[in-house]
Protein backbone atom coordinates (compact mmCIF):
# COMPACT_ATOMS: atom_id res chain seq x y z
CA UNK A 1 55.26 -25.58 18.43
CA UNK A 2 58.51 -26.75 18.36
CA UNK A 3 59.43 -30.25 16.82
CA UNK A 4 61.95 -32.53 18.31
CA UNK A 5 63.55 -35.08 15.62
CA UNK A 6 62.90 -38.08 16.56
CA UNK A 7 65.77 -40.76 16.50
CA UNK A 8 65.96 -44.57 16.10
CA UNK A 9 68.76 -46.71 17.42
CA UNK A 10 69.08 -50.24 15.73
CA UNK A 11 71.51 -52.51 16.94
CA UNK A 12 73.54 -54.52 14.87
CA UNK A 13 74.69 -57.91 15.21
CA UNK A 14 75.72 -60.69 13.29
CA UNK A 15 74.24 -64.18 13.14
CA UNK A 16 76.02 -67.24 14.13
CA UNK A 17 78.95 -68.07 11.91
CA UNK A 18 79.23 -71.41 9.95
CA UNK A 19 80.61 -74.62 11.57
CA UNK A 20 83.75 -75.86 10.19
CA UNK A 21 83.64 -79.33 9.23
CA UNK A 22 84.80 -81.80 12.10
CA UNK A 23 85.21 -78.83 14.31
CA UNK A 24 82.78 -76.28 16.54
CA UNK A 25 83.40 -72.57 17.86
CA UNK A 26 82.83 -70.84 20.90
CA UNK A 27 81.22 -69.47 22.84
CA UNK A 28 77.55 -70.31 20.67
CA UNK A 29 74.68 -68.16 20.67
CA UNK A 30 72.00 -67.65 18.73
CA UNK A 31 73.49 -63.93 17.78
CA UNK A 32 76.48 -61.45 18.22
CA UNK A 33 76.55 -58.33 19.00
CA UNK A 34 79.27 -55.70 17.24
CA UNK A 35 82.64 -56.52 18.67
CA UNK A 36 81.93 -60.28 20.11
CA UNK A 37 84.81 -62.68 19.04
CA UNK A 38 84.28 -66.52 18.48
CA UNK A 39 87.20 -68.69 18.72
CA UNK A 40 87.26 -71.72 16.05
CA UNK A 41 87.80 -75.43 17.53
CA UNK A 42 88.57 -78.89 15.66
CA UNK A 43 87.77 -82.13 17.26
CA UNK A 44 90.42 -84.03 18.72
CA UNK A 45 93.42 -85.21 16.13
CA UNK A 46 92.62 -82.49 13.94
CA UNK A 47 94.24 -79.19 12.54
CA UNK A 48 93.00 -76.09 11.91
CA UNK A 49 93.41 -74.88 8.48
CA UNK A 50 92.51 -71.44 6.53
CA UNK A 51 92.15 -72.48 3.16
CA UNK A 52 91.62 -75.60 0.67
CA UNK A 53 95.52 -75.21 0.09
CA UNK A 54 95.51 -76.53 3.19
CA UNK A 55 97.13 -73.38 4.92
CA UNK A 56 98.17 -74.75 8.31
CA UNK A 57 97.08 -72.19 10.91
CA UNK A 58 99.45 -72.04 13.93
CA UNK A 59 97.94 -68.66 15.76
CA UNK A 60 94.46 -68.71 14.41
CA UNK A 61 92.91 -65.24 15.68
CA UNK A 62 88.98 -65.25 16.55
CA UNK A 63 86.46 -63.44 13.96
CA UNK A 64 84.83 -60.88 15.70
CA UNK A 65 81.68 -59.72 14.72
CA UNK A 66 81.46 -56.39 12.42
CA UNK A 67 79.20 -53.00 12.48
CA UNK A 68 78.09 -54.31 8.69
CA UNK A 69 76.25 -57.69 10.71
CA UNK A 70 79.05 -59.66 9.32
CA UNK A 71 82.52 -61.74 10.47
CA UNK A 72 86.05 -60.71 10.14
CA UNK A 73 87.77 -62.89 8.09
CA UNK A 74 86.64 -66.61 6.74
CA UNK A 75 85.41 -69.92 7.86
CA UNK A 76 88.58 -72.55 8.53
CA UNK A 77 88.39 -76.07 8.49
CA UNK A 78 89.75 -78.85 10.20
CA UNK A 79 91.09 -81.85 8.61
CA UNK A 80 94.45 -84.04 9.19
């Protein structure tokens, strides 16, 4: 008798990333799969920054989702 290996497929994905304060990101779903980007938004009168230096971010790029379950890069936040 000959024995096939069997093989299981799990697919990855990551959950939703964290909110930045005063701010929202899109598009929202309840999870990601591997390569999905999400694009960070402030409210109106707000600016995007990247770090509590206050790193102004002129050409934020979207996280995308990783093959480890987790986002590229960190959360920003949005202040004035």
């Amino acid at each position: 008798m000959l024995l096939m290996p069997q093989f299981l497929c799990q697919i990855t994905t990551c959950p939703p990333p964290d909110f930045p304060e005063r701010g929202r990101y899109e598009p929202e779903e309840a999870e990601y799969e591997v390569g999905l980007r999400v694009g960070y938004i402030c409210n109106a009168g707000m600016l995007i920054f990247f770090d509590e230096n206050y790193t102004l971010l002129y050409d934020h790029k979207p996280v995308t989702c990783q093959s480890n379950g987790k986002w590229s890069g960190g959360t920003p936040f949005c202040g004035k």
